[in-house]
C-alpha atoms as a PDB file:
ATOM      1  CA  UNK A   1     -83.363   3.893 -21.358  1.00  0.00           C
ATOM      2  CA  UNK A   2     -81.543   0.727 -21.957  1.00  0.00           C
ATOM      3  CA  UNK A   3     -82.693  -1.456 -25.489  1.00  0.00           C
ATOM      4  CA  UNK A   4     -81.014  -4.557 -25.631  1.00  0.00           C
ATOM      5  CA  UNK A   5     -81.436  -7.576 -28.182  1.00  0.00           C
ATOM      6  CA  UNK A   6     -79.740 -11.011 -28.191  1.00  0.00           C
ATOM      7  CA  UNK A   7     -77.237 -12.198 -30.754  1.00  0.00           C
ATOM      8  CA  UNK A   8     -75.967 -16.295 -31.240  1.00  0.00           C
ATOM      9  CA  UNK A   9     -72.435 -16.331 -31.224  1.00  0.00           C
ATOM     10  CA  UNK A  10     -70.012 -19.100 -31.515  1.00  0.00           C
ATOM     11  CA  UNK A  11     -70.162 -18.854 -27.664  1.00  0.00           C
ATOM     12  CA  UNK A  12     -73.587 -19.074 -26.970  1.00  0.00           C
ATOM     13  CA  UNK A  13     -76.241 -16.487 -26.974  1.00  0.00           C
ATOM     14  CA  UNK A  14     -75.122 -12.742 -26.062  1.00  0.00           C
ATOM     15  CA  UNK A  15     -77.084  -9.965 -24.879  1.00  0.00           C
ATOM     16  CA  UNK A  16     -76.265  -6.859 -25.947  1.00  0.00           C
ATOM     17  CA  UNK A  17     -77.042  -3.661 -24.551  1.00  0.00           C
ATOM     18  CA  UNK A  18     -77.089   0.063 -26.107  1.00  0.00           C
ATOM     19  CA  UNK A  19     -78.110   3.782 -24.780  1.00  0.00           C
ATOM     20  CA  UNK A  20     -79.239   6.539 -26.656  1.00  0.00           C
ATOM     21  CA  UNK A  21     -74.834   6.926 -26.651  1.00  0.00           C
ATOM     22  CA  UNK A  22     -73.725   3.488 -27.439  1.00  0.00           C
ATOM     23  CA  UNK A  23     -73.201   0.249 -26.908  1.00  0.00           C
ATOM     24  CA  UNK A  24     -72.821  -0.269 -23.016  1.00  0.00           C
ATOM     25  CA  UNK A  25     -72.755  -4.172 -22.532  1.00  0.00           C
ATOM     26  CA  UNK A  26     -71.595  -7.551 -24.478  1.00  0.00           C
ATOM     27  CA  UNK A  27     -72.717 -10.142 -21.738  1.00  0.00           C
ATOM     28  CA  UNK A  28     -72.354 -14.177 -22.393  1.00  0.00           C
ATOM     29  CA  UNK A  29     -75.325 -16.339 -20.915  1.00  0.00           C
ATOM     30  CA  UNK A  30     -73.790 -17.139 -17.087  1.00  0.00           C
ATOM     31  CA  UNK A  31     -71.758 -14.049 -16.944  1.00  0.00           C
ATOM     32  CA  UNK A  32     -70.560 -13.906 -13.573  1.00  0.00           C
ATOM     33  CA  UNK A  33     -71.770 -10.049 -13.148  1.00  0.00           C
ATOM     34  CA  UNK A  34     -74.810 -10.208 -15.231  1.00  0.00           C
ATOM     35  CA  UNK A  35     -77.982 -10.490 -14.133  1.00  0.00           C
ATOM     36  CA  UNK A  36     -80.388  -9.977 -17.025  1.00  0.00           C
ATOM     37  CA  UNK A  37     -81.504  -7.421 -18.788  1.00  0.00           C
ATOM     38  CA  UNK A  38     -84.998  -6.362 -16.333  1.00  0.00           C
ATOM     39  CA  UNK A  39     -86.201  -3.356 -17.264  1.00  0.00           C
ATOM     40  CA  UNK A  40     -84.691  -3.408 -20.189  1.00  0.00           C
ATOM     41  CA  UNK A  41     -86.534  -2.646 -23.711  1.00  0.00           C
ATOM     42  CA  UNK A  42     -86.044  -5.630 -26.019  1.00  0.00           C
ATOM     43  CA  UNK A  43     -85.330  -3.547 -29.412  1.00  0.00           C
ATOM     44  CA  UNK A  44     -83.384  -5.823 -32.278  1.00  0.00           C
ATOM     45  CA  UNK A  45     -83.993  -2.960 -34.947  1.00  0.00           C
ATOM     46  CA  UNK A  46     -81.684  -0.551 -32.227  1.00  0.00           C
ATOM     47  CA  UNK A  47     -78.995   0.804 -34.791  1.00  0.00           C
ATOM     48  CA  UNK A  48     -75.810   0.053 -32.430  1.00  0.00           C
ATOM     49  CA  UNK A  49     -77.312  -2.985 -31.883  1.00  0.00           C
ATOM     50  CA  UNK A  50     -77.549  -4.056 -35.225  1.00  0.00           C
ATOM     51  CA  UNK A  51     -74.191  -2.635 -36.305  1.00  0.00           C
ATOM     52  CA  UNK A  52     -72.218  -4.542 -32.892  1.00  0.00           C
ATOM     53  CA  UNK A  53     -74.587  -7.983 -34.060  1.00  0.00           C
ATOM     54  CA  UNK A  54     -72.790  -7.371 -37.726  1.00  0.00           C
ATOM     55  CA  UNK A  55     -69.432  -6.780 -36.518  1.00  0.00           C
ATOM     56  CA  UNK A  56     -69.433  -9.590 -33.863  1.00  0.00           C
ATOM     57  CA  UNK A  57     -70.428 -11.936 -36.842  1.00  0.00           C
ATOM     58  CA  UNK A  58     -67.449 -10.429 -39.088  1.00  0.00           C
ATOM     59  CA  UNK A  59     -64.935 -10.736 -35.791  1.00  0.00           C
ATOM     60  CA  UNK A  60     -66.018 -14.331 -35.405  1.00  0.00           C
ATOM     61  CA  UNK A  61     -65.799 -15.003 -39.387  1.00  0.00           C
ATOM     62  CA  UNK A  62     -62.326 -14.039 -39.132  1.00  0.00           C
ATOM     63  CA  UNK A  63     -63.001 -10.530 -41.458  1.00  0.00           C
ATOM     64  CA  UNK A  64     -62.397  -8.268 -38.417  1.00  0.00           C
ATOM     65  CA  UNK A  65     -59.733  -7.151 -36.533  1.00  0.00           C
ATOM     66  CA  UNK A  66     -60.970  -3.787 -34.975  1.00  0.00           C
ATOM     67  CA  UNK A  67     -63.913  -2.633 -33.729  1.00  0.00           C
ATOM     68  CA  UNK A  68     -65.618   0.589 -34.723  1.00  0.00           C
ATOM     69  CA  UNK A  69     -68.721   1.461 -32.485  1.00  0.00           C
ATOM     70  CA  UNK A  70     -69.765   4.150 -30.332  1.00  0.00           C
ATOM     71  CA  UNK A  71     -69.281   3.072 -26.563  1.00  0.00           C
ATOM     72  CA  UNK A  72     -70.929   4.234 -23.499  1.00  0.00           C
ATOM     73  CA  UNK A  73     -68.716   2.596 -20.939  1.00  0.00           C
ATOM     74  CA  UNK A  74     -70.364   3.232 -17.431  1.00  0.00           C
ATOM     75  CA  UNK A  75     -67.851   3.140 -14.459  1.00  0.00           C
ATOM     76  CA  UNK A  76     -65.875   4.991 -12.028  1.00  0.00           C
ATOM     77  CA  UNK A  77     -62.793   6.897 -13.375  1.00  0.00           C
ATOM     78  CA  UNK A  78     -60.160   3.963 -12.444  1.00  0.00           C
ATOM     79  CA  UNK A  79     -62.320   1.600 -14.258  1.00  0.00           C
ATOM     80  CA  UNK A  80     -62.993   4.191 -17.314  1.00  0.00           C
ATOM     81  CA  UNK A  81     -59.003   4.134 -17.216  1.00  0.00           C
ATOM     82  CA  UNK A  82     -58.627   0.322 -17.254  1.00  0.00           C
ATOM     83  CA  UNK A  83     -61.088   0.025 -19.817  1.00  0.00           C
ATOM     84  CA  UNK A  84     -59.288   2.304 -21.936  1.00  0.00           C
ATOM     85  CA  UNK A  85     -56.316   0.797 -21.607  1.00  0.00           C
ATOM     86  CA  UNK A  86     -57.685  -2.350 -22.833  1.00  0.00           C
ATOM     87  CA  UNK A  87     -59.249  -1.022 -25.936  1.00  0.00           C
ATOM     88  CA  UNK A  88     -55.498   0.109 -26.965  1.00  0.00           C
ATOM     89  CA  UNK A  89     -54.343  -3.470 -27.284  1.00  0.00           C
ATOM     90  CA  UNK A  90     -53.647  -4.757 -30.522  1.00  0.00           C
ATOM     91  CA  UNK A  91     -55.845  -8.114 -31.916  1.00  0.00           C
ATOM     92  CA  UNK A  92     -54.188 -11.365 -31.272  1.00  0.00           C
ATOM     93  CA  UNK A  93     -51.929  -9.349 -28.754  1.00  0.00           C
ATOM     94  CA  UNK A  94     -51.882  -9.917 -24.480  1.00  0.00           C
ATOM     95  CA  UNK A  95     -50.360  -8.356 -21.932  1.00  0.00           C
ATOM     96  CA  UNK A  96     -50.533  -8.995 -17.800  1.00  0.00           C
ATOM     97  CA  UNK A  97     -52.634  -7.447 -15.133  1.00  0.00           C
ATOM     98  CA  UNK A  98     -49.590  -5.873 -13.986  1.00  0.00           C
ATOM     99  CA  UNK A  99     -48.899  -4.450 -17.491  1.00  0.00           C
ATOM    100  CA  UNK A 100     -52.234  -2.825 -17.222  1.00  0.00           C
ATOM    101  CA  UNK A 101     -51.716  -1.211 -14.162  1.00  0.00           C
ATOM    102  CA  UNK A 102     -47.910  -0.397 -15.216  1.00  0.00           C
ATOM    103  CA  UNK A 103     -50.210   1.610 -18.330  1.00  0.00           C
ATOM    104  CA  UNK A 104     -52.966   3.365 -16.133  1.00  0.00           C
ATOM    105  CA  UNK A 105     -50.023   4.714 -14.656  1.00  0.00           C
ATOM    106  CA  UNK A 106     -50.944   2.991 -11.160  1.00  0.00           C
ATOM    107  CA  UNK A 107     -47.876   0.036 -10.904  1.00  0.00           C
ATOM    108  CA  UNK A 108     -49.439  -0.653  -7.631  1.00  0.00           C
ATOM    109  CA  UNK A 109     -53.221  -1.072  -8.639  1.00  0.00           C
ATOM    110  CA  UNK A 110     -52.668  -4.553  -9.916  1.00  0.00           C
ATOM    111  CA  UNK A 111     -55.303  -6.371  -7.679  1.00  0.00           C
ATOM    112  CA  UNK A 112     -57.535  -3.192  -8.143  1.00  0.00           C
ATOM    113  CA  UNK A 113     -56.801  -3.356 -12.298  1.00  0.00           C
ATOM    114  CA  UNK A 114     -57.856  -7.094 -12.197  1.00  0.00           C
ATOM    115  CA  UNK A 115     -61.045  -6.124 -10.308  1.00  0.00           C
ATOM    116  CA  UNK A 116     -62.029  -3.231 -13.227  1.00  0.00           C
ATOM    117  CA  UNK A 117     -60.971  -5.982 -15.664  1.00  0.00           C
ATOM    118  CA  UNK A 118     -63.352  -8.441 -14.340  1.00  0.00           C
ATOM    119  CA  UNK A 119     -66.025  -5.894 -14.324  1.00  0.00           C
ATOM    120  CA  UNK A 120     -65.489  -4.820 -17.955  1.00  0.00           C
ATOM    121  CA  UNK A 121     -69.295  -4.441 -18.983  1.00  0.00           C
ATOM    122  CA  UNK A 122     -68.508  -5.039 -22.754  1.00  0.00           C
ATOM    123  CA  UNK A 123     -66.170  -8.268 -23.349  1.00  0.00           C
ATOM    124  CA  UNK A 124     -64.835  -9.075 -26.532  1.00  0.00           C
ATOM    125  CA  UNK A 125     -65.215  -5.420 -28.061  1.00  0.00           C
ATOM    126  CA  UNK A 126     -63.373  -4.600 -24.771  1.00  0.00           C
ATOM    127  CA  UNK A 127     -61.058  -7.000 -25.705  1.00  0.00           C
ATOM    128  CA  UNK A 128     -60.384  -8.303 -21.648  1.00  0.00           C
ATOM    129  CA  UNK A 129     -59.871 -12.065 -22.853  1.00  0.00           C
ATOM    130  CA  UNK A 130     -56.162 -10.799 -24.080  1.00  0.00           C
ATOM    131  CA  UNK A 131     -55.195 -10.245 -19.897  1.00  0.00           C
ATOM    132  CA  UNK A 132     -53.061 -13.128 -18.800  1.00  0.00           C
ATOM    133  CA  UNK A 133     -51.761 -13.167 -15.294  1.00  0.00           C
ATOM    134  CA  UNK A 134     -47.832 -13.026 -14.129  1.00  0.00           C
ATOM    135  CA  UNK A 135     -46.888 -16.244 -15.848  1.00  0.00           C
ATOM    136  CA  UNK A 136     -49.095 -16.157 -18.607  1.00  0.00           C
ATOM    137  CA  UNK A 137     -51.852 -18.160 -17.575  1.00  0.00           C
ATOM    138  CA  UNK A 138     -55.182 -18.008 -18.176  1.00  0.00           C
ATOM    139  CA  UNK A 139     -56.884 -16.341 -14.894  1.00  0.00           C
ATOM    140  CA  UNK A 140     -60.149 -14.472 -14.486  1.00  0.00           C
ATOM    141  CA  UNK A 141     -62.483 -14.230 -17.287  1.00  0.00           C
ATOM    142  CA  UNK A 142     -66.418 -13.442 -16.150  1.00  0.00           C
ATOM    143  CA  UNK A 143     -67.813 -15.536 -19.295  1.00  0.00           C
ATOM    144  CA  UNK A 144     -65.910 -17.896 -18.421  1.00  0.00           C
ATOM    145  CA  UNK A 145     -62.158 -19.441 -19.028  1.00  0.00           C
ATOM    146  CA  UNK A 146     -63.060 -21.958 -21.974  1.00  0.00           C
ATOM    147  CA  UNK A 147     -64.217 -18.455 -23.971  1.00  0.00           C
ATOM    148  CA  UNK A 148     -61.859 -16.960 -23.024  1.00  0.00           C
ATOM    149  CA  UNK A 149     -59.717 -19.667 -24.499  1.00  0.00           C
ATOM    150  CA  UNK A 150     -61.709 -19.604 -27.646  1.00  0.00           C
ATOM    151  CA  UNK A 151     -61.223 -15.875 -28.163  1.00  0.00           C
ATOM    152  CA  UNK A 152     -57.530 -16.060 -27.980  1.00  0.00           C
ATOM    153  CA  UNK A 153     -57.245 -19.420 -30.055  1.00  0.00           C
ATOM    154  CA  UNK A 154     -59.768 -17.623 -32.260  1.00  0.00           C
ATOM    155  CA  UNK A 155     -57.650 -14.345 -32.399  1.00  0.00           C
ATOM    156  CA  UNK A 156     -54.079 -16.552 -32.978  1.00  0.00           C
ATOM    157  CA  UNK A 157     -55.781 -18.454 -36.059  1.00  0.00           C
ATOM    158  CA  UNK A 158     -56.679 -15.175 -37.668  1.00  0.00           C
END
Protein backbone atom coordinates (compact mmCIF):
# COMPACT_ATOMS: atom_id res chain seq x y z
CA UNK A 1 0.00 0.00 0.00
CA UNK A 2 1.24 3.37 -0.90
CA UNK A 3 0.03 6.57 1.71
CA UNK A 4 1.10 9.68 0.43
CA UNK A 5 0.36 13.37 1.72
CA UNK A 6 1.37 16.73 0.20
CA UNK A 7 3.83 19.16 1.72
CA UNK A 8 4.35 23.25 0.46
CA UNK A 9 7.80 23.77 -0.11
CA UNK A 10 9.68 26.74 -1.24
CA UNK A 11 9.24 24.99 -4.66
CA UNK A 12 5.78 24.45 -4.85
CA UNK A 13 3.67 21.73 -3.48
CA UNK A 14 5.38 18.12 -3.10
CA UNK A 15 3.87 14.85 -2.86
CA UNK A 16 5.35 12.56 -0.86
CA UNK A 17 5.06 8.99 -0.84
CA UNK A 18 5.85 6.20 1.97
CA UNK A 19 5.42 2.16 2.29
CA UNK A 20 5.00 0.23 5.20
CA UNK A 21 9.38 0.48 4.66
CA UNK A 22 9.90 4.07 3.94
CA UNK A 23 9.76 6.88 2.18
CA UNK A 24 9.69 5.89 -1.64
CA UNK A 25 8.98 9.26 -3.53
CA UNK A 26 9.66 13.26 -3.18
CA UNK A 27 7.83 14.39 -6.47
CA UNK A 28 7.50 18.37 -7.42
CA UNK A 29 4.06 19.35 -9.12
CA UNK A 30 5.07 18.80 -13.16
CA UNK A 31 7.62 16.21 -12.46
CA UNK A 32 8.52 14.93 -15.68
CA UNK A 33 8.01 11.09 -14.46
CA UNK A 34 5.20 11.63 -12.14
CA UNK A 35 1.94 11.02 -12.76
CA UNK A 36 -0.06 11.35 -9.55
CA UNK A 37 -0.52 9.55 -6.82
CA UNK A 38 -3.96 7.15 -8.14
CA UNK A 39 -4.49 4.61 -5.99
CA UNK A 40 -2.76 6.01 -3.57
CA UNK A 41 -4.11 6.43 0.23
CA UNK A 42 -3.98 10.12 1.16
CA UNK A 43 -2.60 9.64 4.93
CA UNK A 44 -0.86 13.10 6.42
CA UNK A 45 -0.69 11.45 10.02
CA UNK A 46 1.78 8.52 8.06
CA UNK A 47 4.89 8.66 10.50
CA UNK A 48 7.66 8.86 7.57
CA UNK A 49 5.57 11.20 6.17
CA UNK A 50 5.44 13.45 8.88
CA UNK A 51 9.09 13.04 9.88
CA UNK A 52 10.36 13.72 5.74
CA UNK A 53 7.50 16.98 5.90
CA UNK A 54 9.70 18.10 9.21
CA UNK A 55 12.99 17.55 7.81
CA UNK A 56 12.23 19.07 4.34
CA UNK A 57 11.08 22.24 6.35
CA UNK A 58 14.48 22.15 8.51
CA UNK A 59 16.59 21.49 4.99
CA UNK A 60 14.82 24.46 3.47
CA UNK A 61 15.27 26.66 6.84
CA UNK A 62 18.82 26.16 6.43
CA UNK A 63 19.02 23.78 9.96
CA UNK A 64 19.76 20.62 7.92
CA UNK A 65 22.41 19.23 6.19
CA UNK A 66 21.69 15.39 6.20
CA UNK A 67 18.91 13.45 5.94
CA UNK A 68 17.93 10.67 8.30
CA UNK A 69 14.86 8.58 7.05
CA UNK A 70 14.15 5.14 6.23
CA UNK A 71 14.09 4.72 2.30
CA UNK A 72 12.42 2.24 0.18
CA UNK A 73 14.05 3.04 -3.11
CA UNK A 74 12.25 0.86 -5.84
CA UNK A 75 14.42 0.13 -8.98
CA UNK A 76 16.49 -2.23 -10.83
CA UNK A 77 19.98 -3.01 -9.37
CA UNK A 78 21.92 -0.34 -11.71
CA UNK A 79 19.53 2.22 -10.59
CA UNK A 80 19.63 0.96 -6.73
CA UNK A 81 23.51 1.52 -7.45
CA UNK A 82 23.17 5.06 -8.88
CA UNK A 83 20.94 5.99 -6.26
CA UNK A 84 23.31 4.99 -3.76
CA UNK A 85 25.91 6.65 -5.07
CA UNK A 86 24.09 9.80 -4.90
CA UNK A 87 23.09 9.59 -1.33
CA UNK A 88 27.06 9.48 -0.54
CA UNK A 89 27.55 13.02 -1.75
CA UNK A 90 28.28 15.55 0.64
CA UNK A 91 25.63 18.85 1.01
CA UNK A 92 26.58 21.78 -1.04
CA UNK A 93 28.95 19.28 -2.94
CA UNK A 94 28.51 18.13 -7.08
CA UNK A 95 30.06 15.93 -9.07
CA UNK A 96 29.40 14.87 -13.07
CA UNK A 97 27.40 12.13 -14.62
CA UNK A 98 30.57 10.67 -15.55
CA UNK A 99 31.82 10.84 -11.92
CA UNK A 100 28.84 8.79 -11.06
CA UNK A 101 29.37 6.20 -13.34
CA UNK A 102 33.34 6.40 -12.66
CA UNK A 103 31.74 5.47 -8.71
CA UNK A 104 29.18 2.63 -9.65
CA UNK A 105 32.18 1.24 -10.96
CA UNK A 106 30.65 1.31 -14.66
CA UNK A 107 33.07 4.33 -16.46
CA UNK A 108 31.13 3.46 -19.47
CA UNK A 109 27.44 3.71 -18.12
CA UNK A 110 27.44 7.46 -18.32
CA UNK A 111 24.33 7.88 -20.64
CA UNK A 112 22.78 4.86 -18.70
CA UNK A 113 23.83 6.73 -15.06
CA UNK A 114 22.10 9.94 -16.37
CA UNK A 115 18.99 7.88 -17.26
CA UNK A 116 18.82 6.25 -13.36
CA UNK A 117 19.56 9.86 -12.31
CA UNK A 118 16.66 11.25 -14.06
CA UNK A 119 14.52 8.56 -12.73
CA UNK A 120 15.56 9.07 -9.08
CA UNK A 121 12.00 8.60 -7.42
CA UNK A 122 12.99 10.72 -4.30
CA UNK A 123 14.73 14.22 -5.31
CA UNK A 124 16.17 16.38 -2.90
CA UNK A 125 16.62 13.60 -0.09
CA UNK A 126 18.28 11.82 -3.08
CA UNK A 127 20.18 14.69 -3.47
CA UNK A 128 20.24 14.38 -7.77
CA UNK A 129 20.15 18.35 -8.14
CA UNK A 130 24.12 18.19 -7.11
CA UNK A 131 24.80 16.19 -10.89
CA UNK A 132 26.25 18.68 -13.29
CA UNK A 133 27.20 17.52 -16.72
CA UNK A 134 30.97 17.48 -18.34
CA UNK A 135 31.45 21.21 -18.09
CA UNK A 136 29.55 21.90 -15.20
CA UNK A 137 26.39 22.95 -16.46
CA UNK A 138 23.21 22.58 -15.34
CA UNK A 139 21.56 19.55 -17.47
CA UNK A 140 18.68 17.24 -16.65
CA UNK A 141 16.69 17.79 -13.64
CA UNK A 142 12.89 16.09 -13.78
CA UNK A 143 11.41 19.03 -11.46
CA UNK A 144 12.76 21.10 -13.42
CA UNK A 145 16.19 23.26 -14.02
CA UNK A 146 15.10 26.57 -12.11
CA UNK A 147 14.80 24.00 -8.80
CA UNK A 148 17.30 22.60 -9.48
CA UNK A 149 19.03 25.93 -9.46
CA UNK A 150 17.37 26.83 -6.25
CA UNK A 151 18.58 23.70 -4.47
CA UNK A 152 22.15 24.31 -5.27
CA UNK A 153 21.98 28.22 -4.66
CA UNK A 154 20.05 27.10 -1.59
CA UNK A 155 22.74 24.46 -0.57
CA UNK A 156 25.88 27.18 -1.40
CA UNK A 157 24.13 29.88 0.98
CA UNK A 158 24.01 27.40 3.80
Amino acid sequence: MMNYTEHTSPLGTLVLAASDDGLCGLYFDRHKYFEGPHGWTRSDAHPVLRQASEQIDDYFAGRRKAFDLPLDLRGTPFQQSVWKALLELPFGATCTYREIAQRIASPRAIRAAGTAIGRNPVSIIVPCHRVLGVSGDLSGYAGGLERKRFLLELERRT
